[in-house]
Protein backbone atom coordinates (compact mmCIF):
# COMPACT_ATOMS: atom_id res chain seq x y z
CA UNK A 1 117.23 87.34 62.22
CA UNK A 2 120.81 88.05 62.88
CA UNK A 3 120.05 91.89 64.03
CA UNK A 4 117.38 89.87 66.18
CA UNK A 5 120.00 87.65 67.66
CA UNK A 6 122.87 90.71 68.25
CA UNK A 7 120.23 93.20 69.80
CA UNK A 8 119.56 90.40 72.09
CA UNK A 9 122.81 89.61 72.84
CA UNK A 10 123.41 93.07 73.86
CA UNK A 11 120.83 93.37 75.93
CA UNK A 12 121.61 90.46 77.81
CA UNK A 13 125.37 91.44 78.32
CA UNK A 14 124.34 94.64 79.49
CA UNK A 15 122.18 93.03 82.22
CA UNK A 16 124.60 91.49 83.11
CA UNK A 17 127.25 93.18 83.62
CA UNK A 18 124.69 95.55 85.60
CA UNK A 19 123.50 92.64 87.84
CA UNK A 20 127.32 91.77 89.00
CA UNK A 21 127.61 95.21 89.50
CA UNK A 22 124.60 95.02 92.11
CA UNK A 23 125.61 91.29 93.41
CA UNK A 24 129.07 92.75 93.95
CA UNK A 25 128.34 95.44 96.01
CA UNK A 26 128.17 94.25 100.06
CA UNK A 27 125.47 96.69 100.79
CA UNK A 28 122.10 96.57 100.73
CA UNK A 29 120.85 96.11 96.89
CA UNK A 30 117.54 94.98 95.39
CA UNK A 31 115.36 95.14 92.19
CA UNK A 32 111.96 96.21 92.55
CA UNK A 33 107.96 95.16 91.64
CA UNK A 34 105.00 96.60 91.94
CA UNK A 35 102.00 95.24 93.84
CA UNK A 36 98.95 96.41 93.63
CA UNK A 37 96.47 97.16 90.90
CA UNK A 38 99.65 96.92 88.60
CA UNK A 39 102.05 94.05 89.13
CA UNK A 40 104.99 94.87 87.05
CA UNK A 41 109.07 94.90 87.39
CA UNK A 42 110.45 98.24 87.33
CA UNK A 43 112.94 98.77 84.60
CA UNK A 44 115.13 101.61 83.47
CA UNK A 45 115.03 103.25 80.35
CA UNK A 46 118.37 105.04 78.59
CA UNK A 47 117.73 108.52 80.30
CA UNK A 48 117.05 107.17 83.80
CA UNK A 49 113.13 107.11 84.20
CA UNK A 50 112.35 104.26 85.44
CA UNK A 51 109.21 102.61 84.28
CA UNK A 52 106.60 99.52 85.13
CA UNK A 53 106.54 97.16 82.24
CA UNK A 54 107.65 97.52 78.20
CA UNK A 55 110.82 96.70 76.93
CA UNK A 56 113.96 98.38 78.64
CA UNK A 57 116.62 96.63 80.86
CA UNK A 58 115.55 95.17 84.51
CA UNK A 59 116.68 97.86 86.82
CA UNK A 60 119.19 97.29 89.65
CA UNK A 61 119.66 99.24 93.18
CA UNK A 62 121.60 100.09 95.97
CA UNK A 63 120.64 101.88 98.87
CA UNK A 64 123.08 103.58 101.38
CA UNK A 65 121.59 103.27 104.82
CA UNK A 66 123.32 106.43 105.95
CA UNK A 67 122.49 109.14 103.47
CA UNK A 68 119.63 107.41 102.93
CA UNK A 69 119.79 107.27 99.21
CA UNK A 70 119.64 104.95 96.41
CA UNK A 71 122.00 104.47 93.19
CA UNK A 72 121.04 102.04 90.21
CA UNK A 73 123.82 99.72 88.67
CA UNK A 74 125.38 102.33 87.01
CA UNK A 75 126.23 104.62 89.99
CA UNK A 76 123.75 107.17 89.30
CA UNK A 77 121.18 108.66 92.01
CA UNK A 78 117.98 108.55 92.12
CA UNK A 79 115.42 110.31 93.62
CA UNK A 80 111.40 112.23 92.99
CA UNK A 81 111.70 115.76 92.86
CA UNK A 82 109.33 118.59 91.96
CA UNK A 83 107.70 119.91 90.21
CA UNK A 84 106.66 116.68 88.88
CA UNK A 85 108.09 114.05 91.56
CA UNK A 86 109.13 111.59 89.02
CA UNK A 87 111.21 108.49 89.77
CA UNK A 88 114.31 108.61 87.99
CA UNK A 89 118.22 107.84 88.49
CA UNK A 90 121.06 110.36 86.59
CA UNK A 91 124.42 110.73 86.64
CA UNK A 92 125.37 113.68 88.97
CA UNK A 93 122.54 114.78 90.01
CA UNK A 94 121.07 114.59 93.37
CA UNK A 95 117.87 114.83 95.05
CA UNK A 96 116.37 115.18 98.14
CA UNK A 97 114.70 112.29 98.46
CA UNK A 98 115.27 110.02 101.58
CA UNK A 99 114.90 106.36 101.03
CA UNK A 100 114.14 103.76 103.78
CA UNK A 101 112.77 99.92 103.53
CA UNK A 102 109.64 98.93 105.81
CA UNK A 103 110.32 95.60 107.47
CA UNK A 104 108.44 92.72 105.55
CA UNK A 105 104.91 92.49 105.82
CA UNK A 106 102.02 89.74 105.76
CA UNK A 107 103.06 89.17 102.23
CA UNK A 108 106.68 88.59 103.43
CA UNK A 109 108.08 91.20 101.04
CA UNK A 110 110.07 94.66 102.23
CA UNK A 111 108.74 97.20 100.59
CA UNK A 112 110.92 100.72 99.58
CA UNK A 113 109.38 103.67 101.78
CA UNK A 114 110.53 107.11 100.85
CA UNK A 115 110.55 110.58 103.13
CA UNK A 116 109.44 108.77 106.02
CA UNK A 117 106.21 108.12 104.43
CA UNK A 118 103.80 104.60 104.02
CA UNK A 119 105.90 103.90 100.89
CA UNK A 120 102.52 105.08 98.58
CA UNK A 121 103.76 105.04 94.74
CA UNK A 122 101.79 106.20 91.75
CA UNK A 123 101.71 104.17 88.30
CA UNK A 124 100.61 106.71 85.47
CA UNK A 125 100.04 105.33 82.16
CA UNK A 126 102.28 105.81 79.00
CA UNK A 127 100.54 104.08 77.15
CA UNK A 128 98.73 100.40 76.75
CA UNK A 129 101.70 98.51 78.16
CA UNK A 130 103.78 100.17 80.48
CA UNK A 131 103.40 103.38 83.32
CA UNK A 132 105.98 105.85 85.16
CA UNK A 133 106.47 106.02 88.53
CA UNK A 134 105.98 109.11 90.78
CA UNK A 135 105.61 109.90 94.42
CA UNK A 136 102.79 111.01 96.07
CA UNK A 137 103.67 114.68 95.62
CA UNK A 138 102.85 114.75 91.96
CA UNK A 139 99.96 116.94 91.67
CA UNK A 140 97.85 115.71 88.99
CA UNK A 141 97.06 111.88 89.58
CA UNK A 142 94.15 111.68 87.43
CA UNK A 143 94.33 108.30 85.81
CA UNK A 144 97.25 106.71 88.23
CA UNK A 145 96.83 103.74 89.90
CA UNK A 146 98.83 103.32 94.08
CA UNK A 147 101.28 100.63 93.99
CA UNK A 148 104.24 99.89 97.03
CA UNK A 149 107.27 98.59 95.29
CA UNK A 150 108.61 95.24 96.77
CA UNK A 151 111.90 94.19 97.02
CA UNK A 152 113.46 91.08 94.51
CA UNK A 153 116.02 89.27 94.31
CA UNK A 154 117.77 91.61 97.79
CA UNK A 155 121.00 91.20 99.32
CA UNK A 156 121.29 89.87 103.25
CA UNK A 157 122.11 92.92 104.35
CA UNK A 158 118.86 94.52 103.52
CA UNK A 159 117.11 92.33 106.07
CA UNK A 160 119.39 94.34 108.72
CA UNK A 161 118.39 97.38 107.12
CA UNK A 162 114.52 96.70 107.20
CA UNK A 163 114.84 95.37 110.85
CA UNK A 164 115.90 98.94 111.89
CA UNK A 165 113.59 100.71 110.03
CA UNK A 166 110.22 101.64 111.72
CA UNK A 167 107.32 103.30 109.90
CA UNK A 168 105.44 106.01 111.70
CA UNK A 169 102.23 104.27 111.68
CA UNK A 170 99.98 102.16 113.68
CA UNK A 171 98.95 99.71 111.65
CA UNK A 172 96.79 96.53 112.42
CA UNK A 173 98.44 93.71 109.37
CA UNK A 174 96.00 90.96 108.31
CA UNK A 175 97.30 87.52 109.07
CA UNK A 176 96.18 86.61 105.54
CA UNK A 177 96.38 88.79 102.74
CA UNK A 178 92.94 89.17 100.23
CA UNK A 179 92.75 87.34 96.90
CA UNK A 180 93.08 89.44 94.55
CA UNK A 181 89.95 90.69 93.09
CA UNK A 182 88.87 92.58 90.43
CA UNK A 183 89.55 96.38 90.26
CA UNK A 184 86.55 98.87 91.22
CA UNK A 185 87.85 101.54 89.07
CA UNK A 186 88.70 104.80 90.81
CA UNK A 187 87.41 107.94 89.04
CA UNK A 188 89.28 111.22 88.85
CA UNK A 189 86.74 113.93 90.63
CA UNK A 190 84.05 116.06 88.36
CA UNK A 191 85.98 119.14 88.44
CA UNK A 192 89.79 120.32 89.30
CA UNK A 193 89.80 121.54 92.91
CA UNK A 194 93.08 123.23 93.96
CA UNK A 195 92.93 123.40 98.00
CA UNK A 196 95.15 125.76 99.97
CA UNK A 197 96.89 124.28 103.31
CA UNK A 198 95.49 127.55 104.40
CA UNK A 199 92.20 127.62 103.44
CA UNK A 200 89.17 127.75 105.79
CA UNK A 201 88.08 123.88 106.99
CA UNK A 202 84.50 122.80 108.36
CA UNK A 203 84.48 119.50 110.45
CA UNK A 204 81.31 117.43 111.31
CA UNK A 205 78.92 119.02 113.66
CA UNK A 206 78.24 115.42 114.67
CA UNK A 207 78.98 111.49 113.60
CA UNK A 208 76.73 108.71 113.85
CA UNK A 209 78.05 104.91 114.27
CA UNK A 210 76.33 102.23 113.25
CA UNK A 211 77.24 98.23 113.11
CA UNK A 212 76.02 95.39 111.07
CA UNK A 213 76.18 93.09 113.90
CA UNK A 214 73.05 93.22 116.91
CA UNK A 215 74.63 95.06 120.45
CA UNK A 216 71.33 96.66 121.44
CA UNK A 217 71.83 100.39 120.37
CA UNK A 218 74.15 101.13 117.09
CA UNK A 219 73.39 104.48 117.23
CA UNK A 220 76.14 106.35 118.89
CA UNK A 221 76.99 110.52 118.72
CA UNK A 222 80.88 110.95 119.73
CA UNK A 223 84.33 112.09 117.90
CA UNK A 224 85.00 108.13 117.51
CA UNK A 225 84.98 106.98 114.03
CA UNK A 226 85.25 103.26 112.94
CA UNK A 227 84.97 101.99 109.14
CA UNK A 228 85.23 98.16 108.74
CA UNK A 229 83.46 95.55 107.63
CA UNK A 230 80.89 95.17 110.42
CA UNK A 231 80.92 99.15 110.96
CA UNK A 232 79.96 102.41 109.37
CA UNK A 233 79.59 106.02 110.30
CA UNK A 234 77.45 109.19 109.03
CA UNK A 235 78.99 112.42 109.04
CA UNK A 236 77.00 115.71 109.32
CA UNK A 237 78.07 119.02 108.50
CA UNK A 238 76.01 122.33 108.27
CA UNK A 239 77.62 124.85 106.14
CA UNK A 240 77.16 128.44 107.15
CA UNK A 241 75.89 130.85 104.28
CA UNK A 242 78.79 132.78 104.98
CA UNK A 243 81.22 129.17 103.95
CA UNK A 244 83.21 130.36 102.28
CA UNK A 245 84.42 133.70 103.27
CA UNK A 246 84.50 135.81 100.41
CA UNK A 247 88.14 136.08 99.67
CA UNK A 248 89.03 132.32 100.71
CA UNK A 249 89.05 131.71 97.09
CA UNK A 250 90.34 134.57 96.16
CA UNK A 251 86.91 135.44 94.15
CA UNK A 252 87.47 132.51 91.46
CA UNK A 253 85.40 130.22 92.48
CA UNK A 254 82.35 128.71 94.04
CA UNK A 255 83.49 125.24 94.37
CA UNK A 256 83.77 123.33 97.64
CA UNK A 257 85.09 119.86 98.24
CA UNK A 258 84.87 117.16 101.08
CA UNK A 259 88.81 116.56 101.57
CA UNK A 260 90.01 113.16 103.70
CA UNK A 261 93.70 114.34 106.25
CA UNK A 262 95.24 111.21 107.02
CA UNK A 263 98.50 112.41 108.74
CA UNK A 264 101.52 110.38 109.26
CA UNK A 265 101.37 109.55 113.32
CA UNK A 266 104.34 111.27 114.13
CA UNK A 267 103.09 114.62 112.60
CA UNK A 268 99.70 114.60 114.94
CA UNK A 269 99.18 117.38 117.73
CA UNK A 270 100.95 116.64 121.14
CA UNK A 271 97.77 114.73 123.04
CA UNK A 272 96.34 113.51 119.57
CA UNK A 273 96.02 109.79 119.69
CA UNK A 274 97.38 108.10 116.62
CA UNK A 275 94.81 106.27 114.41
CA UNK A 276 94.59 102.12 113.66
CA UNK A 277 94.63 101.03 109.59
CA UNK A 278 94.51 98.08 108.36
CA UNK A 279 97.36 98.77 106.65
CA UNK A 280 99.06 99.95 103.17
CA UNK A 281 99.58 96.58 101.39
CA UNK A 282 95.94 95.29 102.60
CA UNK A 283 94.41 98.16 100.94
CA UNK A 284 96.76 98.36 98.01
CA UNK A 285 96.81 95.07 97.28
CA UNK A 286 93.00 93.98 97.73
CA UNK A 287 92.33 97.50 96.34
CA UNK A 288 90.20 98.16 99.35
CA UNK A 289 88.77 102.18 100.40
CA UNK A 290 85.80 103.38 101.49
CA UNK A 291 82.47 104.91 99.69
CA UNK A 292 81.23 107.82 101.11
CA UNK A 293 77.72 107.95 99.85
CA UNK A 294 75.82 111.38 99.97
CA UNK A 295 72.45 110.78 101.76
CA UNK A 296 70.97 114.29 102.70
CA UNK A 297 71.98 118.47 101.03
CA UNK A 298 69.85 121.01 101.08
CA UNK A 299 71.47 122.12 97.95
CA UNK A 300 71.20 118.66 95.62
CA UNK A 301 74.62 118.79 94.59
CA UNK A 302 75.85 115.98 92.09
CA UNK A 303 77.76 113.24 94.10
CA UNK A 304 79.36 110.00 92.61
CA UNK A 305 78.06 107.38 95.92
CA UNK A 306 79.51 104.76 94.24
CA UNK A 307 83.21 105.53 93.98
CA UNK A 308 85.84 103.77 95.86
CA UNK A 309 88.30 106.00 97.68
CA UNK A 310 91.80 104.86 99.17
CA UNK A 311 93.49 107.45 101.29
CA UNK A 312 97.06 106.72 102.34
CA UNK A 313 99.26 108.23 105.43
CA UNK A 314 100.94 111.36 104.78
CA UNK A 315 98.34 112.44 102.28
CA UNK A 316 95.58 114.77 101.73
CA UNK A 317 92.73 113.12 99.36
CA UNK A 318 89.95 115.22 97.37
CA UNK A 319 86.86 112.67 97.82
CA UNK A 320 84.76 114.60 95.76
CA UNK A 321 83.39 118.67 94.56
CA UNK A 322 80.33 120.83 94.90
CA UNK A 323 79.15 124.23 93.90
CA UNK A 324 79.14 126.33 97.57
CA UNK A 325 76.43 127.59 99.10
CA UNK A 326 72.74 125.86 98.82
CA UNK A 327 69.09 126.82 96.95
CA UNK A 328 66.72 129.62 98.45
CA UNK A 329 63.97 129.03 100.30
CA UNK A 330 66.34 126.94 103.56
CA UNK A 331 67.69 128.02 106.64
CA UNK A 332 70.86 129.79 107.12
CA UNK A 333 72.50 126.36 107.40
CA UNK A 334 73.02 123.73 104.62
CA UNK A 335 72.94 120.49 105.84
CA UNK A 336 74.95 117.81 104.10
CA UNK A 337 75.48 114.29 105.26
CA UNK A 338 77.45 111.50 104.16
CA UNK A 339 77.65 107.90 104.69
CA UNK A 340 80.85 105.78 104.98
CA UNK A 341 81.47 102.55 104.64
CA UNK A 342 83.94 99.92 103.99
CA UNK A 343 84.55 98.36 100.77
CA UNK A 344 86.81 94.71 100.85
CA UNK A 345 87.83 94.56 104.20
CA UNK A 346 89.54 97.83 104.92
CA UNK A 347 89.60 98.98 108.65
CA UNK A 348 90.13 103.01 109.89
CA UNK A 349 89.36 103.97 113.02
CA UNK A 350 90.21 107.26 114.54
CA UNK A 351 88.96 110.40 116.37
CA UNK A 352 87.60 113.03 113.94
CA UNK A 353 89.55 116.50 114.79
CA UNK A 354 87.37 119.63 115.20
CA UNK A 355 84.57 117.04 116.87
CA UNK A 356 83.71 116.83 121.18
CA UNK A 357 86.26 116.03 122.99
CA UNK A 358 89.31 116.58 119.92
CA UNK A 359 87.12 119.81 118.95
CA UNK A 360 90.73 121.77 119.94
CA UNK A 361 92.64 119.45 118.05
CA UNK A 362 92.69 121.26 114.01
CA UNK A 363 95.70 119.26 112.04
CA UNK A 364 94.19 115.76 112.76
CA UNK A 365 92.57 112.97 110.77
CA UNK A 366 89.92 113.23 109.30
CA UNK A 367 87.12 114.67 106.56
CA UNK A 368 86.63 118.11 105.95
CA UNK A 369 84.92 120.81 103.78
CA UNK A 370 86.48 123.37 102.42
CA UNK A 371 86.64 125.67 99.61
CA UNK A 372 88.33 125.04 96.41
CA UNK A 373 90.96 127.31 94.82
């Protein structure tokens, strides 16, 4: 009972002395929470990792608007660097990590952005109770769940600091954020599917619209792509015999995979008009996506139509694998067709690159197939 009652007195006097350390600083400083499909405070550990949920000390922060970094109570930076993109804060050492705060959203929280980015976290289980943080960088997210990290308990000054901070995306906020509602789990693909930046990349040959809601003809054969509640669309692709070349990867393997780009607006091609999303926290926080369920292949490839996907700006997203090429006896084309909808009242619309009129434009949104690594 009495080591009990010392070990808690400890830990409270170090919290302390940390908070007045924060509360004393006239900057911008904050401790942070996740929202999303884990709601926890993020703490800090005695080698710097800092963690969501468990037993370790409430961490506090400082960011410096001008370098753009962040410091916890102790003085010690912190940053997610490779190669595995870990949140952490240590004495000394710096990183390269740029921090920002997004101006408060529908939920009336600021949330902590990082590399000019949406602000996407990942929270990978340690065990039953409690999950490290990474960026979006870290390679291997099998089992990881997106969170944004909110700001608590923040100085005044941050508000300045969010109110000059833009994010580089359209994005169309619900007036009302969704209940929460119960997690539709999200399923690490079949099979490992390295994808180089470089490899070869088949768009649509054609997309289909269709809406829920009577306007005469639904039907609709254009670059324009909208998934929302009341809409869907059907992308087509016919995949050469000769997809992929032989070398593109580099002779180790047969698999393909339908990839999602979603890049940040800024990084789009001059004349490429920026996409509308309903936005990070709607999807993160109503863990909203899409399904993309496979209707027609020549080749009967093994397809999980049930699986929610959330892509995020800035990112890159695997939606699922295949074995290349198709079964004898077709044409020289095999035709593969998805359809994609909304699931809890997420919103994307956007012109698919490599399709009509954006047929020039290659480094745009949108879903792909290319070969695996």
């Amino acid at each position: 009972m009495m080591i009990s009652f010392i070990q808690t007195l400890l830990f409270t006097t170090a919290a302390g002395a940390a908070l007045r350390s924060r509360q004393g600083n006239d900057g911008c400083c904050f401790q942070l929470a996740s929202v999303g499909m884990v709601n926890e405070t993020v703490l800090e550990d005695h080698v710097g990792d800092l963690l969501l949920g468990g037993t370790f000390q409430q961490g506090g922060f400082c960011l410096d608007e001008t370098t753009k970094t962040i410091q916890d109570s102790l003085g010690h930076n912190c940053f997610m660097r490779g190669p595995d993109y870990q949140f952490e804060c240590y004495q000394g050492a710096v990183g390269t990590t740029a921090f920002d705060i997004a101006p408060p959203k529908a939920d009336g929280k600021s949330h902590l952005t990082y590399d000019n980015s949406s602000g996407v976290f990942y929270a990978c289980p340690i065990d039953s109770e409690s999950y490290d943080i990474y960026s979006s960088d870290k390679a291997d997210k099998t089992g990881c769940v997106p969170v944004v990290l909110a700001l608590v308990d923040e100085t005044a000054a941050c508000s300045a600091t969010a109110s000059n901070s833009t994010l580089s995306i359209r994005s169309k906020t619900p007036r009302r954020m969704p209940r929460p509602t119960r997690p539709l789990r999200r399923q690490p693909s079949p099979q490992t599917c390295t994808i180089d930046p470089s490899a070869p990349s088949l768009a649509p040959y054609q997309l289909h619209g269709n809406s829920s809601v009577p306007s005469g003809s639904n039907d609709t054969s254009s670059a324009e792509v909208v998934i929302s509640r009341n809409y869907s669309t059907m992308f087509n692709y016919a995949i050469p015999n000769t997809f992929p070349p032989a070398n593109a990867a580099g002779g180790k393997s047969s698999l393909c995979a339908l990839q999602f780009r979603m890049p940040v607006c800024t990084s789009l091609p001059k004349g490429y008009p920026c996409y509308s999303f309903s936005g990070l926290e709607q999807e993160v926080l109503s863990n909203s996506g899409m399904t993309f369920h496979l209707v027609d292949d020549d080749g009967n490839a093994t397809w999980n139509s049930t699986e929610l996907h959330q892509v995020f700006p800035g990112e890159n997203t695997t939606i699922g694998t295949f074995e290349c090429g198709q079964a004898t006896g077709y044409g020289e084309s095999r035709k593969m067709s998805w359809h994609v909808s909304s699931v809890r009242g997420f919103s994307l619309e956007f012109l698919q690159a490599g399709v009509g009129q954006s047929a020039q434009f290659q480094n745009g949104i949108g879903a792909w197939i290319v070969p695996c690594q």
